[in-house]
Protein backbone atom coordinates (compact mmCIF):
# COMPACT_ATOMS: atom_id res chain seq x y z
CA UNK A 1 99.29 176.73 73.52
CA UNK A 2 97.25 179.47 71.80
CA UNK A 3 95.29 179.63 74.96
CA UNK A 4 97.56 180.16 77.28
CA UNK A 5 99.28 182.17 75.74
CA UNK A 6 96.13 184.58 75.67
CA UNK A 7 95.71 184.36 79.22
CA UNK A 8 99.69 185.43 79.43
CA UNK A 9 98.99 188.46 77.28
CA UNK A 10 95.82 189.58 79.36
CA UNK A 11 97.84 189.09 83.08
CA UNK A 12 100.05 191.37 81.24
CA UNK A 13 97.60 194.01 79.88
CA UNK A 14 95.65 194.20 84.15
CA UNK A 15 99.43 194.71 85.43
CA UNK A 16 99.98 197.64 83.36
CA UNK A 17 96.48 199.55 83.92
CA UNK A 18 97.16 198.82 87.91
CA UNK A 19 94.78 198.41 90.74
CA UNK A 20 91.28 199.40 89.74
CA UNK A 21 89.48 202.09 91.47
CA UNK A 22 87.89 200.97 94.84
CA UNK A 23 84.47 200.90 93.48
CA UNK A 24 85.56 197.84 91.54
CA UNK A 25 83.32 194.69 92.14
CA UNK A 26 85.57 191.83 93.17
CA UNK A 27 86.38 188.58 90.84
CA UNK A 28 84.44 185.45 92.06
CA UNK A 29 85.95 182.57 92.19
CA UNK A 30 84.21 179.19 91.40
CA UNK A 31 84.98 176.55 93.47
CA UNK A 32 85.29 173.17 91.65
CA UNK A 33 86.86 169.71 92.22
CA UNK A 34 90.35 169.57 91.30
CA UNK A 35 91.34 167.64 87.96
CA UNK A 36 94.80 168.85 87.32
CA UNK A 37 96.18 165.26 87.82
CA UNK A 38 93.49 163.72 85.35
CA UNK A 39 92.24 165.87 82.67
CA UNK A 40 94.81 168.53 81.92
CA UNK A 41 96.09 167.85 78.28
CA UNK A 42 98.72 169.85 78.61
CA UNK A 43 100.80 167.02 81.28
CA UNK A 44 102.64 163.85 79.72
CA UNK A 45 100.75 160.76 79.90
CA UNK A 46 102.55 159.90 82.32
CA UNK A 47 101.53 161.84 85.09
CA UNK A 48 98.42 160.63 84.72
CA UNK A 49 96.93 157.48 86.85
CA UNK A 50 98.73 154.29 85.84
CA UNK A 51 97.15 151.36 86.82
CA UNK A 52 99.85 148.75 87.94
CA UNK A 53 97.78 145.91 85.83
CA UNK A 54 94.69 145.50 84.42
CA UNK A 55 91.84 144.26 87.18
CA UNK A 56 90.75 140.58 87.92
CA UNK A 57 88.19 139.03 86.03
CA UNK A 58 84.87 139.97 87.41
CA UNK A 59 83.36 137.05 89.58
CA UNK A 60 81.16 136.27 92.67
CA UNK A 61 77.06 136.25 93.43
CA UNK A 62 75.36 136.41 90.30
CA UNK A 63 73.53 139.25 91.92
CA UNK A 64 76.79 141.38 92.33
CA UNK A 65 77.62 141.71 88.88
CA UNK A 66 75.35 143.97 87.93
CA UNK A 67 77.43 146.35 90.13
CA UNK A 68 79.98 146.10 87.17
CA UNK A 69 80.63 148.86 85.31
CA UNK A 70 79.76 151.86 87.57
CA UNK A 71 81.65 153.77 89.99
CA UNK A 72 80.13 155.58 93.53
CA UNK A 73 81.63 158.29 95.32
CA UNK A 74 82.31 159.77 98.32
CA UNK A 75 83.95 163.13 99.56
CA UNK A 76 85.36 163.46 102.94
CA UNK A 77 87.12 166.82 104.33
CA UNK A 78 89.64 167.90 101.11
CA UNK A 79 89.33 164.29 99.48
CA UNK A 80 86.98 162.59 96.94
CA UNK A 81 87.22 158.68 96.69
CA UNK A 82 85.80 156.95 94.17
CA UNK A 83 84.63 152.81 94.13
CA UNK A 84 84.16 151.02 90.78
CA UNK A 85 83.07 147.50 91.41
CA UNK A 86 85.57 144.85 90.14
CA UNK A 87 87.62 147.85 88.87
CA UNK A 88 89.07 149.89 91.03
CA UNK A 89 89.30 152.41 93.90
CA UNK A 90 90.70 156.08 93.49
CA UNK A 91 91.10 159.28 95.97
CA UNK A 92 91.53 162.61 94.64
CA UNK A 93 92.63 165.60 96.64
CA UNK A 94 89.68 168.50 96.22
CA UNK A 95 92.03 171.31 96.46
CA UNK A 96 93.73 174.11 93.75
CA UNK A 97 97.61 172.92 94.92
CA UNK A 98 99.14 172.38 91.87
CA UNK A 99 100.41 168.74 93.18
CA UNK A 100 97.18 167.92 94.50
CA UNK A 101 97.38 164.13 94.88
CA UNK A 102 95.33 161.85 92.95
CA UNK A 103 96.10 158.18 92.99
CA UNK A 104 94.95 154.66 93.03
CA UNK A 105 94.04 153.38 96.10
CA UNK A 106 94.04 149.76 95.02
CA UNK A 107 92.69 147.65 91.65
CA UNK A 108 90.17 144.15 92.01
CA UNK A 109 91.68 141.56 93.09
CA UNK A 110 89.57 138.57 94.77
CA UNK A 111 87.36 137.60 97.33
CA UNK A 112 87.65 137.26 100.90
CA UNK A 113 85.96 134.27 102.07
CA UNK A 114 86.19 132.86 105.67
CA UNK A 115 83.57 129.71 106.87
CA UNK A 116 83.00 129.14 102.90
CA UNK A 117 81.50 132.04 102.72
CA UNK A 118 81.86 135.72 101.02
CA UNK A 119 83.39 138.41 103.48
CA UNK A 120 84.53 141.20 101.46
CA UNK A 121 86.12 142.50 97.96
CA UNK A 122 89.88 142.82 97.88
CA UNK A 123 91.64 145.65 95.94
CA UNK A 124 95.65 145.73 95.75
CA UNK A 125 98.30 146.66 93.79
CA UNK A 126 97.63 150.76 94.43
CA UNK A 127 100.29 153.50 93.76
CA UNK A 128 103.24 152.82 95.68
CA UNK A 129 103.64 153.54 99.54
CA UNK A 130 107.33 153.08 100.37
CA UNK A 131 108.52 149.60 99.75
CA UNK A 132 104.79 148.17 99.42
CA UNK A 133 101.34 148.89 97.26
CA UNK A 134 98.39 150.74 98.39
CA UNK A 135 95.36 148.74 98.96
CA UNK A 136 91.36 148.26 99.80
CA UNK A 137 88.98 146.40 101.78
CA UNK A 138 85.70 147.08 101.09
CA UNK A 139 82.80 145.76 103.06
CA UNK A 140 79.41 145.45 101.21
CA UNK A 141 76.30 145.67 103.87
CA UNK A 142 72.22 146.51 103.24
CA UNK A 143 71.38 149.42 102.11
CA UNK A 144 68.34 151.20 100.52
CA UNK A 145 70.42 152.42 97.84
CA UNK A 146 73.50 151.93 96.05
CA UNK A 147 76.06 154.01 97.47
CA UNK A 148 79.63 154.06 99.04
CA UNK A 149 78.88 155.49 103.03
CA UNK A 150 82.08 155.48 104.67
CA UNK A 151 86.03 155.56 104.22
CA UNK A 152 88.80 155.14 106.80
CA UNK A 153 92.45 154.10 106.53
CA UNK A 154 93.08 152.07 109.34
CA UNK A 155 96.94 151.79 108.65
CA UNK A 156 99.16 153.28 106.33
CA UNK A 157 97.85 153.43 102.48
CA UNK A 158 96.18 150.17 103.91
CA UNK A 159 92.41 151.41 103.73
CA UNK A 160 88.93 150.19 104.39
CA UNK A 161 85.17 150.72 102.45
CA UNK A 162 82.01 150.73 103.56
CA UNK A 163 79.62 149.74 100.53
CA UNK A 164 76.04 149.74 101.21
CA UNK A 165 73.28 148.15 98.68
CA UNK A 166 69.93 146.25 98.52
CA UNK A 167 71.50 143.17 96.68
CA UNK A 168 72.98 142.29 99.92
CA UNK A 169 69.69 142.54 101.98
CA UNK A 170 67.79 139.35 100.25
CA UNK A 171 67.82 136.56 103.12
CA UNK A 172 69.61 134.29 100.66
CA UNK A 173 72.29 137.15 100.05
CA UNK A 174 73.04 138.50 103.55
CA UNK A 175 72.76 135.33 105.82
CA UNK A 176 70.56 137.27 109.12
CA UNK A 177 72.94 139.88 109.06
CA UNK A 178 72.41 143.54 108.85
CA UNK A 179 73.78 147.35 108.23
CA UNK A 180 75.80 146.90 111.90
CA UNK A 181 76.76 142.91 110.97
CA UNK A 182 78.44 142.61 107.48
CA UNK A 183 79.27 138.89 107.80
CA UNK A 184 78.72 137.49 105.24
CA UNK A 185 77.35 138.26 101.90
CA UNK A 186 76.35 134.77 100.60
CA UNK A 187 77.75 131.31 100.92
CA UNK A 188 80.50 130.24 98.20
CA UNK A 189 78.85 126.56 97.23
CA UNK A 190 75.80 127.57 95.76
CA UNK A 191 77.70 129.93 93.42
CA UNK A 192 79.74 127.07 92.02
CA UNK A 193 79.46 125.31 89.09
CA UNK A 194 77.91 122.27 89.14
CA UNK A 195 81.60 120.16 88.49
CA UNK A 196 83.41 122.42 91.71
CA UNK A 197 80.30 121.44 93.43
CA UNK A 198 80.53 118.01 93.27
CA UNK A 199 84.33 118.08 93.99
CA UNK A 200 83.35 119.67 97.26
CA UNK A 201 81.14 117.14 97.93
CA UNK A 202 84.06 115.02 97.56
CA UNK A 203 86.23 116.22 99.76
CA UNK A 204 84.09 116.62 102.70
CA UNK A 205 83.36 112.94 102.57
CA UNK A 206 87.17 112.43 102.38
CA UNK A 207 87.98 114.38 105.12
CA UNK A 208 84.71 112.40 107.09
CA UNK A 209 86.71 109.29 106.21
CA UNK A 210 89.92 110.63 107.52
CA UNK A 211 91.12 109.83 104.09
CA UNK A 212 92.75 113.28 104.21
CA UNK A 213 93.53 115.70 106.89
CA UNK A 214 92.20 119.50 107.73
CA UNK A 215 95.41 120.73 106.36
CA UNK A 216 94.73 118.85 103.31
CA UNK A 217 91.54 119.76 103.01
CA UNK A 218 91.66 123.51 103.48
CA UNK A 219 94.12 123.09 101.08
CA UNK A 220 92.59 121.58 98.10
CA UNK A 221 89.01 123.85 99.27
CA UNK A 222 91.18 127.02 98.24
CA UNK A 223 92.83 125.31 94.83
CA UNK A 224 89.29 124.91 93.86
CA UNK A 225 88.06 128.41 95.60
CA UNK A 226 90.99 129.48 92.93
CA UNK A 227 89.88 127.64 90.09
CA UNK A 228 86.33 129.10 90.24
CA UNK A 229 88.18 132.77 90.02
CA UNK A 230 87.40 133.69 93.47
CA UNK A 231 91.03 133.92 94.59
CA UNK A 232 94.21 134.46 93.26
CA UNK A 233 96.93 132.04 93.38
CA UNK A 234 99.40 132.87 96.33
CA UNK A 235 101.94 133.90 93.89
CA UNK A 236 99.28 136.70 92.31
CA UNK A 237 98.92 137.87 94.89
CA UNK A 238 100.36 141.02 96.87
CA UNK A 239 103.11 140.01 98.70
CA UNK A 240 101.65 140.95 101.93
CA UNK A 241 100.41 137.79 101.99
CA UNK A 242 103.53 136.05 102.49
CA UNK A 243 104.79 138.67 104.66
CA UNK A 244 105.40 137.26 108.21
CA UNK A 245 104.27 133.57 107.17
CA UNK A 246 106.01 130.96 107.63
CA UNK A 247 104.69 127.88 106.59
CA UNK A 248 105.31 124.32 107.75
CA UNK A 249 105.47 121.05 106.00
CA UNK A 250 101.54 119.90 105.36
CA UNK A 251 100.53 116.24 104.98
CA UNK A 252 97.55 116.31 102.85
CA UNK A 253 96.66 112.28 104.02
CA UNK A 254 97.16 110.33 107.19
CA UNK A 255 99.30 108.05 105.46
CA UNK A 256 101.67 110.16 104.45
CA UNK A 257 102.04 111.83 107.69
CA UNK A 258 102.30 108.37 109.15
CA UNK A 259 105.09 107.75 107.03
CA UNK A 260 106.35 110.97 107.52
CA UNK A 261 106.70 110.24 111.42
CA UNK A 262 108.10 106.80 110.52
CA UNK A 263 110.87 107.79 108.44
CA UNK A 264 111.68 110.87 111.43
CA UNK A 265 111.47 108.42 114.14
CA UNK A 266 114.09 106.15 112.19
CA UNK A 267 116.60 108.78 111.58
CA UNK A 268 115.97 110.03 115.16
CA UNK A 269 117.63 106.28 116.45
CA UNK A 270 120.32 106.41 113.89
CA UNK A 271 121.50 109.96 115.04
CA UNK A 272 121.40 109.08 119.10
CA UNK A 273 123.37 105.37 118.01
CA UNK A 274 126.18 107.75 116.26
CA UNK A 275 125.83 110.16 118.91
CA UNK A 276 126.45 106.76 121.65
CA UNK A 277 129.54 105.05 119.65
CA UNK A 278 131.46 107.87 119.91
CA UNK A 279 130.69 108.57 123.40
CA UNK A 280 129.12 111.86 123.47
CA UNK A 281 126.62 112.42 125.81
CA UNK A 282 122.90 113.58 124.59
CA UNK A 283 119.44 114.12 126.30
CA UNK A 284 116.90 111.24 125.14
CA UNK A 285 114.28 112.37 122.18
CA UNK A 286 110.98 112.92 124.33
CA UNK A 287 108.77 110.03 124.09
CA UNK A 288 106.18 110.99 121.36
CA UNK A 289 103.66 109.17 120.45
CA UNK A 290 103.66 105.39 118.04
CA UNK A 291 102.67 106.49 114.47
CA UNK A 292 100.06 103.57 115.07
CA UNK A 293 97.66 106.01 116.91
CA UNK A 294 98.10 108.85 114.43
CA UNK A 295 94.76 109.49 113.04
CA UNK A 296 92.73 107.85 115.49
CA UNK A 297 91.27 110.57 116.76
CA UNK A 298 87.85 112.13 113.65
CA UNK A 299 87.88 115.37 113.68
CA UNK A 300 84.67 116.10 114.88
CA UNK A 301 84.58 119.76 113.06
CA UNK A 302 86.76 121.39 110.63
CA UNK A 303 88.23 124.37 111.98
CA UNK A 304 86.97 127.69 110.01
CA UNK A 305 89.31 128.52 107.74
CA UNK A 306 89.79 131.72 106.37
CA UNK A 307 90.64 131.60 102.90
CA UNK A 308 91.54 135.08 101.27
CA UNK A 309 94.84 136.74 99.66
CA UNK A 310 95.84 138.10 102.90
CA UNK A 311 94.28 138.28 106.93
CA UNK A 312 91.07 139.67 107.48
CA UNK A 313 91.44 143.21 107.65
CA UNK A 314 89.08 144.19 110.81
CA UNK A 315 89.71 147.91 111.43
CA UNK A 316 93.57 148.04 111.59
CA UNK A 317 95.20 145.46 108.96
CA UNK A 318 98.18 146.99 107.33
């Protein structure tokens, strides 16, 4: 307080002497970023940045981690956005307005992965925007250095990074793609512990067998995706992920579908034989098929499933 209240008394004292003669060399001023939001002691604590919750647990390639701990930047026009690996991203307004916004643009989250493999880093749960949180895809591509090239926002607070290093440029890391072709960073099995390994193993012999079905099996391939830390449970995660869904019943084995269809085809008869004895007309069910020939038909490939907290955001997600 003792400071400002030396500046007060000097704004005072220039006032009082008036304009200086015209001779008078002109104050400079220094341009720097702006900070007001972040470091000024002077504001409550709370009008500093708040994180919603503290960030996942770090997890991924092996090589990746060593990302941990350090933050990139990048300033575009008026605005300065900053990437911490498996800790946040932040954008900060580089202007003197005294509400110059600085905010968090999203905090770690999980893994994308699509075709078992990894896509992309997902951070949610940013300052508010309306009714929903702020929140980040960010791409990692090769690179001959460490550094955060480019940042767009594709949709509404819903915004999208461009990370480029060389730990994504090994052949084993970056499966033949390159700075143009992102997809993907490294396969998910190889990563696993031994025990998830072998569990995989498991259940693409089950699903060979037809012991359970590709519903079933993308299901219990994300359960364990989730129990290696790679993605959050559903109900961690933002709830744009359940926006819009709907989902359906899912049989997880061909027997239980088959007695699913059973059971449906039984009440089915007893519904038209009410509908019959008391003489009101109906249209007869369409003839579907005997629950005898469910399952006869292998799969003959598993259909790529994208497994990830919420759709693939290509360009223009919200």
């Amino acid at each position: 307080m003792a400071a400002v209240l030396v500046c007060f008394l000097l704004l005072l004292e220039f006032a009082a002497r008036g304009p200086g003669p015209a001779g008078a060399a002109k104050m400079k001023v220094v341009e720097e970023p702006n900070t007001f939001g972040l470091n000024n002691p002077f504001l409550p604590q709370t009008s500093r940045l708040q994180p919603k919750r503290d960030p996942s647990p770090v997890s991924g390639p092996g090589y990746l981690l060593r990302l941990s701990g350090k933050c990139f930047s990048l300033v575009e026009s008026t605005y300065k956005y900053e990437f911490c690996p498996f800790h946040n991203v932040t954008q900060h307004e580089q202007t003197f307005r005294w509400n110059a916004y600085s905010g968090i643009l999203g905090i770690w989250h999980e893994w994308e992965i699509a075709n078992s493999s990894f896509v992309g880093m997902w951070m949610r749960d940013g300052d508010s925007c309306g009714s929903r949180s702020r929140q980040t895809k960010v791409e990692l591509t090769c690179g001959k250095s460490d550094r955060l090239a480019q940042v767009s926002e594709p949709s509404t607070c819903v915004y999208s990074l461009t990370f480029e290093t060389p730990l994504v440029c090994h052949p084993h890391a970056l499966l033949g793609g390159t700075s143009a072709e992102p997809l993907p960073l490294a396969t998910v099995y190889p990563v696993l512990p031994e025990a998830l390994q072998q569990r995989w193993d498991q259940l693409e012999q089950d699903l060979v067998e037809e012991l359970i079905t590709a519903q079933g099996h993308a299901k219990r391939l994300r359960a364990l995706f989730e129990e290696a830390g790679y993605l959050r449970a559903p109900e961690d995660s933002d709830s744009a992920w359940q926006e819009g869904v709907s989902w359906g019943q899912v049989f997880e084995t061909l027997e239980s579908c088959s007695q699913a269809h059973k059971e449906l085809s039984k009440e089915v008869k007893r519904l038209q034989t009410l509908l019959t004895q008391h003489g009101i007309p109906h249209a007869k069910a369409a003839g579907t098929s005997s629950s005898k020939h469910l399952g006869q038909a292998a799969p003959t490939h598993r259909p790529p499933a994208q497994l990830h907290g919420e759709p693939g955001l290509h360009g223009n997600t919200p």
